[in-house]
C-alpha atoms as a PDB file:
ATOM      1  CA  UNK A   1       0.000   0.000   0.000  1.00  0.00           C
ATOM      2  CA  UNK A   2       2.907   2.387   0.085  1.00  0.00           C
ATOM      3  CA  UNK A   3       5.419   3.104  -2.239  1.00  0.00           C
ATOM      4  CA  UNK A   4       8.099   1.375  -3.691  1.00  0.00           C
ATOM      5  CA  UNK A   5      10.895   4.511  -4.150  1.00  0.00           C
ATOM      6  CA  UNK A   6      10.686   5.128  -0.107  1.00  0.00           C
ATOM      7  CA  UNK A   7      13.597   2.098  -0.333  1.00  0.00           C
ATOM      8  CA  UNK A   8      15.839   4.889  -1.975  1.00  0.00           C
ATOM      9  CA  UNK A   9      15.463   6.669   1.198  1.00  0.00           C
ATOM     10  CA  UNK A  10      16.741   4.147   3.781  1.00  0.00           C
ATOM     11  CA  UNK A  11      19.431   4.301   5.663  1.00  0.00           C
ATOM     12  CA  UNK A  12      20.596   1.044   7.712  1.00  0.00           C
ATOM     13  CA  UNK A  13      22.872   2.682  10.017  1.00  0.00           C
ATOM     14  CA  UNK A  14      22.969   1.212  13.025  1.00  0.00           C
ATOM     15  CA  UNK A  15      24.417   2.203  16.444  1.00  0.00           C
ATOM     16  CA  UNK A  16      26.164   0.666  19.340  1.00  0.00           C
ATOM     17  CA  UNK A  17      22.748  -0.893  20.999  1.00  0.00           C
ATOM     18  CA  UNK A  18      21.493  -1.829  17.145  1.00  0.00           C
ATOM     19  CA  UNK A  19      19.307   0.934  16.538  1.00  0.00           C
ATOM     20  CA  UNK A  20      18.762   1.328  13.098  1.00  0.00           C
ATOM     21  CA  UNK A  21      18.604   5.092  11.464  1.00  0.00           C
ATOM     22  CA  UNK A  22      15.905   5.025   8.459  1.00  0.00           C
ATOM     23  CA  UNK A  23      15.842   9.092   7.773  1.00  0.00           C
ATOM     24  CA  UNK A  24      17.735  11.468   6.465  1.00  0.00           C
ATOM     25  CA  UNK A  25      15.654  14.084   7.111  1.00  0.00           C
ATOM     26  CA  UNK A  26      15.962  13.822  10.891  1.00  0.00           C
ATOM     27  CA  UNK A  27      19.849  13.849  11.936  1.00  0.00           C
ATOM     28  CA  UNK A  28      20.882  10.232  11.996  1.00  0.00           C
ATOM     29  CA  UNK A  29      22.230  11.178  15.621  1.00  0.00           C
ATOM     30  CA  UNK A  30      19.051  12.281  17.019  1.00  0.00           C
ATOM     31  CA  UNK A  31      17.241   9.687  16.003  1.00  0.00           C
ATOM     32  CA  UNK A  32      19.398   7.082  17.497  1.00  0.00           C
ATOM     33  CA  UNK A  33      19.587   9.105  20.733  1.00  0.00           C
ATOM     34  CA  UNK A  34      15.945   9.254  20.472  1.00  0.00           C
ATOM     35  CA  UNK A  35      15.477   5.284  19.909  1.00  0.00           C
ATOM     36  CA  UNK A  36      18.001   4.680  22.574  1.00  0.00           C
ATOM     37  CA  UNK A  37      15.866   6.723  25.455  1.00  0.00           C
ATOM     38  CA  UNK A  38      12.896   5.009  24.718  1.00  0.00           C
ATOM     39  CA  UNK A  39      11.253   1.735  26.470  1.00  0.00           C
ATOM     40  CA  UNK A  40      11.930  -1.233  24.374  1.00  0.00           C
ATOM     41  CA  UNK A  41       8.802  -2.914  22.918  1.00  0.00           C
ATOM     42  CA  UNK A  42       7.937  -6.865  23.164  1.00  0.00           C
ATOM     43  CA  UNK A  43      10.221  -9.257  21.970  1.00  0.00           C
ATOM     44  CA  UNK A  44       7.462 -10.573  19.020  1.00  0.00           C
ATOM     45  CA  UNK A  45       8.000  -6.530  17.942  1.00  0.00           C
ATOM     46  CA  UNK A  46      11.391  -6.906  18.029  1.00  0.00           C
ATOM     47  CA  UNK A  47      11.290  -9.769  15.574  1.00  0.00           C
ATOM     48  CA  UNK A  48       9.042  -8.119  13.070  1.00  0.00           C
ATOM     49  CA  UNK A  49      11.352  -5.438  13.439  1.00  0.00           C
ATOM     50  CA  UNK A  50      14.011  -7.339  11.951  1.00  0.00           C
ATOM     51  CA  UNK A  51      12.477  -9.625   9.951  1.00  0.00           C
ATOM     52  CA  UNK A  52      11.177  -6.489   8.121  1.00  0.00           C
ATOM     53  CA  UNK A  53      14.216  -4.993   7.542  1.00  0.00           C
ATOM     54  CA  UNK A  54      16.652  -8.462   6.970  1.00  0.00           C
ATOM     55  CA  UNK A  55      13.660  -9.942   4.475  1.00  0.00           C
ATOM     56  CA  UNK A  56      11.603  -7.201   2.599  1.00  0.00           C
ATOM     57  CA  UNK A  57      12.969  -4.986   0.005  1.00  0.00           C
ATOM     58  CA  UNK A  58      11.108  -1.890   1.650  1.00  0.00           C
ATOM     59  CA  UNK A  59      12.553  -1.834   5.247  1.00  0.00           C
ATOM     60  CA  UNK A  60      11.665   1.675   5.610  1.00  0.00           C
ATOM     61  CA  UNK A  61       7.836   1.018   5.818  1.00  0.00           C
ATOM     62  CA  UNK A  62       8.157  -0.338   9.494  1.00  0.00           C
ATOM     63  CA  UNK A  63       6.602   1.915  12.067  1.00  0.00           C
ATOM     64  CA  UNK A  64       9.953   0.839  14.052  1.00  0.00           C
ATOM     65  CA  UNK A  65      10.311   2.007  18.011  1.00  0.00           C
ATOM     66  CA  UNK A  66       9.979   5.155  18.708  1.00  0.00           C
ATOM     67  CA  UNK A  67       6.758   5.911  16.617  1.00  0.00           C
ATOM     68  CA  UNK A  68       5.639   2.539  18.024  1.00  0.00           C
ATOM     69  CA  UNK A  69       6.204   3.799  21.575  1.00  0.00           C
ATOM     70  CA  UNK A  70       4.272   6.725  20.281  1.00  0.00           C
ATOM     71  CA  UNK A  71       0.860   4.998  19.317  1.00  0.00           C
ATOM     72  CA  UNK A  72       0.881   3.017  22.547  1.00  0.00           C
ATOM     73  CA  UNK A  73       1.355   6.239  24.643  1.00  0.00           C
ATOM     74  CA  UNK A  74      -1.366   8.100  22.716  1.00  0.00           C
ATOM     75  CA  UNK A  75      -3.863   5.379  22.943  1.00  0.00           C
ATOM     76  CA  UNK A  76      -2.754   5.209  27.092  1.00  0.00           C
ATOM     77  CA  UNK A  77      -3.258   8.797  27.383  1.00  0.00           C
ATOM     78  CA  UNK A  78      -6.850   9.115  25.148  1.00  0.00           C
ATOM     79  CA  UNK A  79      -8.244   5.919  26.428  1.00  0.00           C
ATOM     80  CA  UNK A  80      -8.833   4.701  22.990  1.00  0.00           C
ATOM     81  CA  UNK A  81     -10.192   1.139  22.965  1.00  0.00           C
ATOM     82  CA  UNK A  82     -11.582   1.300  18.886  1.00  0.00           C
ATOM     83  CA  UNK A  83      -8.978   1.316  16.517  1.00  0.00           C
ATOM     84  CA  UNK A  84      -8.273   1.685  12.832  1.00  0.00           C
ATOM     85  CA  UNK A  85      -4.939   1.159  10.929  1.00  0.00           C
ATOM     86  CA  UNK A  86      -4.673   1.686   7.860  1.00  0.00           C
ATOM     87  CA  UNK A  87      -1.721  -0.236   6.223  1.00  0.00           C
ATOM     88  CA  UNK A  88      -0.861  -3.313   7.976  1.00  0.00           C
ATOM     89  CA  UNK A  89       2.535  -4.528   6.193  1.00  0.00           C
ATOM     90  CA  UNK A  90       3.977  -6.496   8.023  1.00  0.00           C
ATOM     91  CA  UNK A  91       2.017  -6.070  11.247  1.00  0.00           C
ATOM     92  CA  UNK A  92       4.374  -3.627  13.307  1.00  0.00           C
ATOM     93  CA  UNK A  93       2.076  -0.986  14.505  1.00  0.00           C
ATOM     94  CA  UNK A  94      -1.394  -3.295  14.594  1.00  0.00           C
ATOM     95  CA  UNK A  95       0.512  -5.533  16.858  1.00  0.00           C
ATOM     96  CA  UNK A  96       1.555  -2.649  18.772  1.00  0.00           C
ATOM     97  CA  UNK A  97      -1.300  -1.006  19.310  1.00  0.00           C
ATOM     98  CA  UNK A  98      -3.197  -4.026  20.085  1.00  0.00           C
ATOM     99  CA  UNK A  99      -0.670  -4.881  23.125  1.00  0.00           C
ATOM    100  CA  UNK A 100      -1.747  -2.065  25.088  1.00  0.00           C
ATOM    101  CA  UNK A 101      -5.476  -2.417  24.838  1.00  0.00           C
ATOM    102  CA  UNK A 102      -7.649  -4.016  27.360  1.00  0.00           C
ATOM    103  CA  UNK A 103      -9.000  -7.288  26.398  1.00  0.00           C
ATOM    104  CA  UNK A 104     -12.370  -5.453  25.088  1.00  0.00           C
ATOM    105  CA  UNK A 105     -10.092  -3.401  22.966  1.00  0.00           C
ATOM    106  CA  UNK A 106      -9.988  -3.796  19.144  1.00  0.00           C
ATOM    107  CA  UNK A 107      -7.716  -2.813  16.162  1.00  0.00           C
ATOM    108  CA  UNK A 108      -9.138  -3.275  12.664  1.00  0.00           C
ATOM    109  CA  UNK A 109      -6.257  -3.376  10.124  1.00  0.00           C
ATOM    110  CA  UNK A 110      -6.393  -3.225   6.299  1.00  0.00           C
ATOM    111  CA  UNK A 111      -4.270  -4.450   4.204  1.00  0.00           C
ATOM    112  CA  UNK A 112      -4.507  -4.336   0.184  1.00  0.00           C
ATOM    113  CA  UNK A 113      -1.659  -6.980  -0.552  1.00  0.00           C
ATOM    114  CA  UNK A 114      -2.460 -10.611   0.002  1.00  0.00           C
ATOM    115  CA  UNK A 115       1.689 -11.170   0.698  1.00  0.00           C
ATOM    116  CA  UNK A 116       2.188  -8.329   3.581  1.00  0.00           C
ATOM    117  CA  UNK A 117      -1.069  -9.484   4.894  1.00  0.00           C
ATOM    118  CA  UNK A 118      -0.129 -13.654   5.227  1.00  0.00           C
ATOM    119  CA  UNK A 119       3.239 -12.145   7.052  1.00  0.00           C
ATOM    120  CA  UNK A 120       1.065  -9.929   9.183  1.00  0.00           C
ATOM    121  CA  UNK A 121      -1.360 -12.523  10.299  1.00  0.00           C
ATOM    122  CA  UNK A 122       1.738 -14.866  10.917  1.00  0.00           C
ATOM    123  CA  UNK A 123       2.771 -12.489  13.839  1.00  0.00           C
ATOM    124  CA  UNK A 124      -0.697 -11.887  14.908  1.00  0.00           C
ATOM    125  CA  UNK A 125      -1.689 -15.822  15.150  1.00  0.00           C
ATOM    126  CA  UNK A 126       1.684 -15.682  17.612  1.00  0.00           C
ATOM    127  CA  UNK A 127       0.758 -12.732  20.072  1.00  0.00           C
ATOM    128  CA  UNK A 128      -1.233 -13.342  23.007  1.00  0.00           C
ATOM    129  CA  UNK A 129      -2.887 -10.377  21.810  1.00  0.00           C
ATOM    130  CA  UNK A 130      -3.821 -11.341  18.537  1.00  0.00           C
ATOM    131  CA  UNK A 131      -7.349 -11.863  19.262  1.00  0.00           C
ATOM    132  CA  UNK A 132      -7.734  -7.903  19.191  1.00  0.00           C
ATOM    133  CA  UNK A 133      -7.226  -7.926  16.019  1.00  0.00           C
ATOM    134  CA  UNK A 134      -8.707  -8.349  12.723  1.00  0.00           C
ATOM    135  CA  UNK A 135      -7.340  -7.914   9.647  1.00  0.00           C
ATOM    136  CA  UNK A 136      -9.234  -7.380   6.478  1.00  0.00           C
ATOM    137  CA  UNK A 137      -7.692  -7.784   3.067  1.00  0.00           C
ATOM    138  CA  UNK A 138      -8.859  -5.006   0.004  1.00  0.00           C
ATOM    139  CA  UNK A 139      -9.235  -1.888  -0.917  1.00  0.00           C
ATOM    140  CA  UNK A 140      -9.064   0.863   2.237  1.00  0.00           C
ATOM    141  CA  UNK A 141     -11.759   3.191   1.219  1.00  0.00           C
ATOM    142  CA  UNK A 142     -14.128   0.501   0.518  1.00  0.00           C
ATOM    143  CA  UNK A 143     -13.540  -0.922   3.427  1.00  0.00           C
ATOM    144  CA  UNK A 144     -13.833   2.368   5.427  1.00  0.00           C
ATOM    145  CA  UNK A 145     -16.860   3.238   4.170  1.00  0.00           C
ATOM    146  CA  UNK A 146     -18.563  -0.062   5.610  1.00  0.00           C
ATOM    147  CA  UNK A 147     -17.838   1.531   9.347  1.00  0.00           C
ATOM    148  CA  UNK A 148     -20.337   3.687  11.473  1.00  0.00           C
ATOM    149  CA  UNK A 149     -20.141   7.165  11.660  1.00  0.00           C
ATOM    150  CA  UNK A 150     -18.232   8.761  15.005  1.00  0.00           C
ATOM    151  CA  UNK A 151     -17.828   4.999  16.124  1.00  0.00           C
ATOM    152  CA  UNK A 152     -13.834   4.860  16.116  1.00  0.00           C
ATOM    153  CA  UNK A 153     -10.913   6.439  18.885  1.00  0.00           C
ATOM    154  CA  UNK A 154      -8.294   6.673  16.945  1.00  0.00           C
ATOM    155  CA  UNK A 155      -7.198   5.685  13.117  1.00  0.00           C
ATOM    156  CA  UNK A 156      -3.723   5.544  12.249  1.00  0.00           C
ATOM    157  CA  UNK A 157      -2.900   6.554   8.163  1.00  0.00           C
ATOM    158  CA  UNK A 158       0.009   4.309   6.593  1.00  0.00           C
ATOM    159  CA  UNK A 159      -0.641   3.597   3.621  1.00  0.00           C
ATOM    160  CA  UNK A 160      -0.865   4.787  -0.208  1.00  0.00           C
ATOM    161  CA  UNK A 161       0.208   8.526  -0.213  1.00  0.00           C
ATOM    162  CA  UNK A 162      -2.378   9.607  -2.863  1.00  0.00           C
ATOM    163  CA  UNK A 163      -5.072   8.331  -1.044  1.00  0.00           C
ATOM    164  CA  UNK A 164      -4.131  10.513   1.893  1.00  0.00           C
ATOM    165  CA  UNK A 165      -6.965  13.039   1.755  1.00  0.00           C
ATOM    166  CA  UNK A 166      -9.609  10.420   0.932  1.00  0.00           C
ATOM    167  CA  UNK A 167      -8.315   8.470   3.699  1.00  0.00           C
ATOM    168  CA  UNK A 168      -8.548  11.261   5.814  1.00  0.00           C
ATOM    169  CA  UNK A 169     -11.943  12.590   4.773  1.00  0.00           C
ATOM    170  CA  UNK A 170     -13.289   8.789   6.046  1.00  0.00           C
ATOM    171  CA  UNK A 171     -11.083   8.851   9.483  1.00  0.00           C
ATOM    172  CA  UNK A 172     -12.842  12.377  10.330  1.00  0.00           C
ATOM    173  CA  UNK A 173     -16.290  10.281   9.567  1.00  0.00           C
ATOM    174  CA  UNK A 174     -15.429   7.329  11.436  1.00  0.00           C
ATOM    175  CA  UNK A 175     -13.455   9.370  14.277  1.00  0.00           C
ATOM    176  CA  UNK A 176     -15.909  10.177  17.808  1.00  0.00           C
ATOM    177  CA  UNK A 177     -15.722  13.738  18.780  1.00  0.00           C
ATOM    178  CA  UNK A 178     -12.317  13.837  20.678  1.00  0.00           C
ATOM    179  CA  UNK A 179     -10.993  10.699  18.963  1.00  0.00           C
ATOM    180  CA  UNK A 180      -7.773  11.208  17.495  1.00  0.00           C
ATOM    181  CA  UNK A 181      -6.020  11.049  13.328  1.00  0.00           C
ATOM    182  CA  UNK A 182      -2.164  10.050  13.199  1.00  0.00           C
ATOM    183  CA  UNK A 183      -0.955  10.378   9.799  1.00  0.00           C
ATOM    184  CA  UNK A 184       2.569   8.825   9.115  1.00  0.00           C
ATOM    185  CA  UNK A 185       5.101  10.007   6.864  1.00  0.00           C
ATOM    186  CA  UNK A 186       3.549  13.611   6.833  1.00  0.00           C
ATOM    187  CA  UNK A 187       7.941  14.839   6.096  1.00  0.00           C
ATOM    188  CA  UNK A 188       7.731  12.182   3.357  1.00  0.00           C
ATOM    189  CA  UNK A 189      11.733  11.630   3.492  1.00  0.00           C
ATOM    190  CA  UNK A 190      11.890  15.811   3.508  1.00  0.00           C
ATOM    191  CA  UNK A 191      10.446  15.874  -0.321  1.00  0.00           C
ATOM    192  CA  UNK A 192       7.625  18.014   0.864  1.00  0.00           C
ATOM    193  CA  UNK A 193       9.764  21.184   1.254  1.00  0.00           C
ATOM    194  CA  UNK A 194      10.022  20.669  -2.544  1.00  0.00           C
ATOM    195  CA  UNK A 195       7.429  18.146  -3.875  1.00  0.00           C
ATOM    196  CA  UNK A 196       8.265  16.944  -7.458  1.00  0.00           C
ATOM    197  CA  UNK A 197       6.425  13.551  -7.922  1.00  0.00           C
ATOM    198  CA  UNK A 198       2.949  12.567  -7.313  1.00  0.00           C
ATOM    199  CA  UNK A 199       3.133  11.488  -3.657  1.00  0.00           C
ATOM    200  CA  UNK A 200       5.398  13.816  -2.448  1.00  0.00           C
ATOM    201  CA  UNK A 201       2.975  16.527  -3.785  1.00  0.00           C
ATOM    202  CA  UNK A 202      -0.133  14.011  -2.354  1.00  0.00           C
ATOM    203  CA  UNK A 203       1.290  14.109   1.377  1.00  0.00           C
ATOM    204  CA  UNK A 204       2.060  17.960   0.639  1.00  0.00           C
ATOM    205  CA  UNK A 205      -1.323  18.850   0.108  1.00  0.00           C
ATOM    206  CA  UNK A 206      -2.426  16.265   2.405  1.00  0.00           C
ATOM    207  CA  UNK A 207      -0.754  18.124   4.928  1.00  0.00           C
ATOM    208  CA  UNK A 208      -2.259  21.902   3.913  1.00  0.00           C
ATOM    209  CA  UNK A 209      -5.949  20.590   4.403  1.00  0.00           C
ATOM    210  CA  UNK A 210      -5.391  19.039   7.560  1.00  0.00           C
ATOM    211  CA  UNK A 211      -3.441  22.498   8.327  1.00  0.00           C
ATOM    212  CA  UNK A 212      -6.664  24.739   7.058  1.00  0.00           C
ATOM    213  CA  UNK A 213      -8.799  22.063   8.839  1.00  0.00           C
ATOM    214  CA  UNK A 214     -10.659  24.447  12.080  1.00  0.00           C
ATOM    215  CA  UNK A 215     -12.788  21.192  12.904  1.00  0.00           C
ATOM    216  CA  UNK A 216      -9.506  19.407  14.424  1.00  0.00           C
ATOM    217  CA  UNK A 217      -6.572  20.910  17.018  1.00  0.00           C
ATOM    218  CA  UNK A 218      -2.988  19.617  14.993  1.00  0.00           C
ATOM    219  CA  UNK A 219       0.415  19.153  16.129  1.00  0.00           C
ATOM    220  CA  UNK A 220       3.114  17.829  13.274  1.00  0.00           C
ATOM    221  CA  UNK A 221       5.576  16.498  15.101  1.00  0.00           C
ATOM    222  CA  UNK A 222       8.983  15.114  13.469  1.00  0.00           C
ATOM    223  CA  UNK A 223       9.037  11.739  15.376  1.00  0.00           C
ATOM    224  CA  UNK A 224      11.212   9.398  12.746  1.00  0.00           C
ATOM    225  CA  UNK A 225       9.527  10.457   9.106  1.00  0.00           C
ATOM    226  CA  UNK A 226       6.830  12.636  10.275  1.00  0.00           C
ATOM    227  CA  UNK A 227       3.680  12.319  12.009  1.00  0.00           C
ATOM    228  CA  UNK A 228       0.886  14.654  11.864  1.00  0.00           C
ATOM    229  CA  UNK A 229      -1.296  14.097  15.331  1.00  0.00           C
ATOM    230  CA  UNK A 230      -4.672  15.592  14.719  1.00  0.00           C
ATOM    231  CA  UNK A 231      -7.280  15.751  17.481  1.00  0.00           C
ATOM    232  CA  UNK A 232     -11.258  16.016  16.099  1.00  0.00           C
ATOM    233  CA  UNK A 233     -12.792  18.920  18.086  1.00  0.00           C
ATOM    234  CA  UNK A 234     -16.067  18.230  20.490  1.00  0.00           C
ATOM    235  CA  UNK A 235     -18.188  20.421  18.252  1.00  0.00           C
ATOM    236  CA  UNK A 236     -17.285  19.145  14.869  1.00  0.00           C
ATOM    237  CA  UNK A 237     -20.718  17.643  14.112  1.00  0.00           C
ATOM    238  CA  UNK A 238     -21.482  17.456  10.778  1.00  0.00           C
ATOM    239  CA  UNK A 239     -19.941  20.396   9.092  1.00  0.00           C
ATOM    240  CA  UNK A 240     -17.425  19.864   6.221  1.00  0.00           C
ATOM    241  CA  UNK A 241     -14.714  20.462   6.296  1.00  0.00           C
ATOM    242  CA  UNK A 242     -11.515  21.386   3.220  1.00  0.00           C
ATOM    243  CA  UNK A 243     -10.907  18.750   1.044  1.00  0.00           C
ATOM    244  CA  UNK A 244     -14.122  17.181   1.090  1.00  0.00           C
END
């Protein structure tokens, strides 16, 4: 569901506790220092971790630690319980988000390749919280637009770049007053500054209508790649919003 040039991108630095650097757009430095101050994640993670990056061509899709920290710290601090990822791979941050959630909790992931999905569900089928989860196979949007309105906490965006508005237009459907959007990759690799290809100039514009957006409170924060944290205001109700 994402794109195959990010592999240009990826760096496989690594320091002296193994931390892998994926970004140049974030000093390599930082982000090791970053990754080195933050709580380790599960072993299973760990494992994805580097079966991602040892036996898929595109290691820079995983969500890795410190954005996986992230997720499980914003769904501690909301309280989220309903959850919607969008762009499994290889199962990274479903897994991740589903370890922190009460046993009622659940994380619906989707997934348009059958491959990254079998991989996925390998992990999951391992976990002993894999029965959070379900993963569903096809096409996002369709799949988003079998959910209830205002019925999700939180959806995390991973996935195709030039679906990024559509994708968000549904998460700001699906999303409860006071749930929250992430959107990953929001620097996408730093080609925003500049955009000259299709998804750089996708996650660009992306980025300008959740910026115009007065429905939502947004903080773009330059954890690893980019993440754009977007909060749905209380008294959103049905008014549209840019880029629908």
């Amino acid at each position: 569901m994402r794109q195959k040039q990010i592999h240009d991108s990826v760096s496989h630095t690594a320091g002296a506790a193994g931390i892998r650097c994926f970004m140049d757009v974030v000093a390599k430095e930082a982000e090791k220092y970053a990754a080195d101050h933050t709580s380790p994640l599960s072993a299973l993670l760990e494992e994805i971790e580097d079966f991602t990056l040892t036996q898929t061509p595109y290691p820079g899709m995983l969500t890795g630690r410190v954005e996986g920290r992230f997720l499980q710290l914003a769904i501690g601090l909301s309280g989220a319980q309903r959850i919607v990822d969008i762009g499994t791979f290889t199962g990274y941050s479903a897994l991740a988000m589903a370890e922190v959630l009460p046993d009622d909790g659940r994380v619906l992931t989707i997934e348009n390749n059958p491959g990254h999905a079998g991989i996925a569900r390998n992990f999951f089928d391992r976990s002993p919280h894999g029965f959070k989860i379900t993963l569903q196979v096809g096409e996002a949007l369709e799949i988003l637009g079998t959910l209830p309105d205002e019925q999700t906490d939180l959806v995390f965006i991973d996935a195709d770049k030039q679906s990024y508005r559509a994708y968000y237009r549904e998460a700001m459907r699906i999303v409860r007053a006071g749930g929250l959007i992430l959107a990953d990759n929001a620097l996408w690799y730093g080609r925003v500054f500049n955009p000259k290809d299709d998804d750089s100039r996708a996650v660009a514009a992306f980025n300008e209508v959740v910026n115009a957006d007065e429905r939502v409170e947004k903080l773009f924060l330059t954890i690893r790649d980019g993440v754009y944290l977007i909060r749905k205001r209380a008294s959103v109700g049905k008014t549209k919003g840019p880029g629908r």
